[in-house]
Protein backbone atom coordinates (compact mmCIF):
# COMPACT_ATOMS: atom_id res chain seq x y z
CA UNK A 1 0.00 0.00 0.00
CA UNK A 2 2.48 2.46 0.92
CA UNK A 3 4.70 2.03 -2.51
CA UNK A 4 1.30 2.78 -4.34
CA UNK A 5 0.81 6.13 -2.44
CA UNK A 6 4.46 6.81 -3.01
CA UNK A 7 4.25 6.18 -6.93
CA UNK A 8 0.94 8.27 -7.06
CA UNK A 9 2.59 11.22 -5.44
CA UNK A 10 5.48 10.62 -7.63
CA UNK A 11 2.97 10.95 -10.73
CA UNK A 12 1.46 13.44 -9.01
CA UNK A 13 4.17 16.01 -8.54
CA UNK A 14 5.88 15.39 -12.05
CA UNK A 15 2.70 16.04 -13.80
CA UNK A 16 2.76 19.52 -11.62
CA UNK A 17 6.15 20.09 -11.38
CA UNK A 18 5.64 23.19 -14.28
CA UNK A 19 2.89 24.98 -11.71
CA UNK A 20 4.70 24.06 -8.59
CA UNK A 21 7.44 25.71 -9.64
CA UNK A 22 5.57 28.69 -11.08
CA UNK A 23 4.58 28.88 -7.81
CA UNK A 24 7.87 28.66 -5.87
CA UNK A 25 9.05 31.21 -7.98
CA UNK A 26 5.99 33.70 -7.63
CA UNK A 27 6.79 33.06 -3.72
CA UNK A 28 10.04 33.79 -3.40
CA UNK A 29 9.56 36.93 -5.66
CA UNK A 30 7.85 38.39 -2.92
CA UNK A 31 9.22 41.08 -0.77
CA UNK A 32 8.56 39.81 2.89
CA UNK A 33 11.90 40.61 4.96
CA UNK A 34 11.74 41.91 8.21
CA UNK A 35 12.27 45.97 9.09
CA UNK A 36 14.87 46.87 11.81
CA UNK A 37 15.11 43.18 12.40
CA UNK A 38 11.30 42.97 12.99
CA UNK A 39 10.98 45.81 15.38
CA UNK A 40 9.69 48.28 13.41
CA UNK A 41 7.48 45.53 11.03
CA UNK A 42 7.76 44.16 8.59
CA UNK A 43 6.38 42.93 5.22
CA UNK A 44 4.94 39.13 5.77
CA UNK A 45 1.46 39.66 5.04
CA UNK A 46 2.29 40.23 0.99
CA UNK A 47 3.89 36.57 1.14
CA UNK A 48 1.05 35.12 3.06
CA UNK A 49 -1.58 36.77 0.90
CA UNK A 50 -0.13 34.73 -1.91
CA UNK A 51 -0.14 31.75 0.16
CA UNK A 52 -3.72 32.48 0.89
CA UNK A 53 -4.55 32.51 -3.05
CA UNK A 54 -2.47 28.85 -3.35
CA UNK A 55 -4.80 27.42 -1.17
CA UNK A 56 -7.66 28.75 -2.36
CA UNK A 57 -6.56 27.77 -6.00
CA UNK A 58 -6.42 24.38 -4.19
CA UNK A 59 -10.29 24.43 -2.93
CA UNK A 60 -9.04 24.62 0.64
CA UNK A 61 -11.82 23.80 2.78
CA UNK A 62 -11.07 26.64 5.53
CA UNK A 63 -8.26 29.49 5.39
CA UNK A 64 -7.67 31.48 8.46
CA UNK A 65 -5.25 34.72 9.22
CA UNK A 66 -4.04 34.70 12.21
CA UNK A 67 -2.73 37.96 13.39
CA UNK A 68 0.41 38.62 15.59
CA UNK A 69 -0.14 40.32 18.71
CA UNK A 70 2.02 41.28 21.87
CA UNK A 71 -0.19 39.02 24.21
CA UNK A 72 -0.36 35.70 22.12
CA UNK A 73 4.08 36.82 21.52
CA UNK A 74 3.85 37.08 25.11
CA UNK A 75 2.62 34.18 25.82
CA UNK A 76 5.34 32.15 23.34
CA UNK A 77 7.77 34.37 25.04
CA UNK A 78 7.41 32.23 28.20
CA UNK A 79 9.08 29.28 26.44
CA UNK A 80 11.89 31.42 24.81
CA UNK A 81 10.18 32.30 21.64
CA UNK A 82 9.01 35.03 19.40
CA UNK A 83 10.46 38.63 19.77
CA UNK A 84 8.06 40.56 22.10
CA UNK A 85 7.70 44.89 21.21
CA UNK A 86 7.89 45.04 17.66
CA UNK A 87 5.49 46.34 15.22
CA UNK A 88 3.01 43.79 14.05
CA UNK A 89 1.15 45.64 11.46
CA UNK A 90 0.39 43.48 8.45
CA UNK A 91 1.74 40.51 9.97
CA UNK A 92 -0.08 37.54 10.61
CA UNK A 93 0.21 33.57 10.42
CA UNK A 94 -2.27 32.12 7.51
CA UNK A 95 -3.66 28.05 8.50
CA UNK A 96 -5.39 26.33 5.61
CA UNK A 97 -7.49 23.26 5.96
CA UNK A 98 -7.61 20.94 2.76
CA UNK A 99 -9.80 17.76 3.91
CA UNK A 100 -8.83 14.40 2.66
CA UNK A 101 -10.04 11.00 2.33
CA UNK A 102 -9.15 9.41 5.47
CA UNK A 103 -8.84 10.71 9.45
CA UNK A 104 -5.15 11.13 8.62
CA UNK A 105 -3.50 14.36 8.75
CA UNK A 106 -0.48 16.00 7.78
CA UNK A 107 1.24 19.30 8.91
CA UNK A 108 3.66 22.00 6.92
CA UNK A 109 5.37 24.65 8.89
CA UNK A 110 7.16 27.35 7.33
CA UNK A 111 8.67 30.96 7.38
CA UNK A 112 7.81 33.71 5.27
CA UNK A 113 9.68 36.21 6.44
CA UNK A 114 13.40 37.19 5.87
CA UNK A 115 16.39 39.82 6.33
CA UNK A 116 16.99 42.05 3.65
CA UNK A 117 19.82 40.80 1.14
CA UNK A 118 21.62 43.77 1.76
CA UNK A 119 21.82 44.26 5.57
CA UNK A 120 24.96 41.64 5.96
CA UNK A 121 24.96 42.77 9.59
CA UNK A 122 22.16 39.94 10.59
């Protein structure tokens, strides 16, 4: 069972591999890099409006923005992450749900946002 769900994702992707990549590209041809190192903003929310148009392209069944605030930074800031005081305008998280065929689930993390390619300081 398992080496036919590996062969149709195999078929899968190499019959998409023109519009994933069309995608990839589009994606990282978006300005999203941090401001001041995220202090004063930064530009996330142009990435993860793309990211919102993927998924609906993909007939998600629910796509939600979450936004960044001090108090939910706050409360990650108890376990030694996020950055709390910066300037959250514009900048959320975006969560799409794409139901499947099964009770099975799968997760993909990323981040959208980056320093600018000229501040070699970072």
């Amino acid at each position: 069972m398992a080496n036919d769900y590996s062969k149709r994702i195999a078929e899968t992707i190499e019959a998409n591999k023109e519009k994933y990549i069309d995608h990839l590209l589009k994606l990282v041809s978006i300005d999203t890099h941090d401001i001041g190192h995220g202090i004063e903003g930064g530009l996330e929310g142009n990435g993860q409006r793309y990211l919102e148009e993927v998924f609906r392209e993909m007939n998600a069944d629910e796509i939600v923005e979450d936004p960044l605030t001090e108090e939910a930074i706050q409360k990650c800031a108890k376990y030694n992450e996020g950055n709390t005081g910066h300037n959250y305008d514009d900048r959320f998280n975006v969560y799409a749900t794409i139901k499947g065929k099964s009770d099975k689930s799968i997760l993909f993390n990323g981040h959208i946002d980056h320093m600018p390619a000229d501040n070699l300081e970072s």
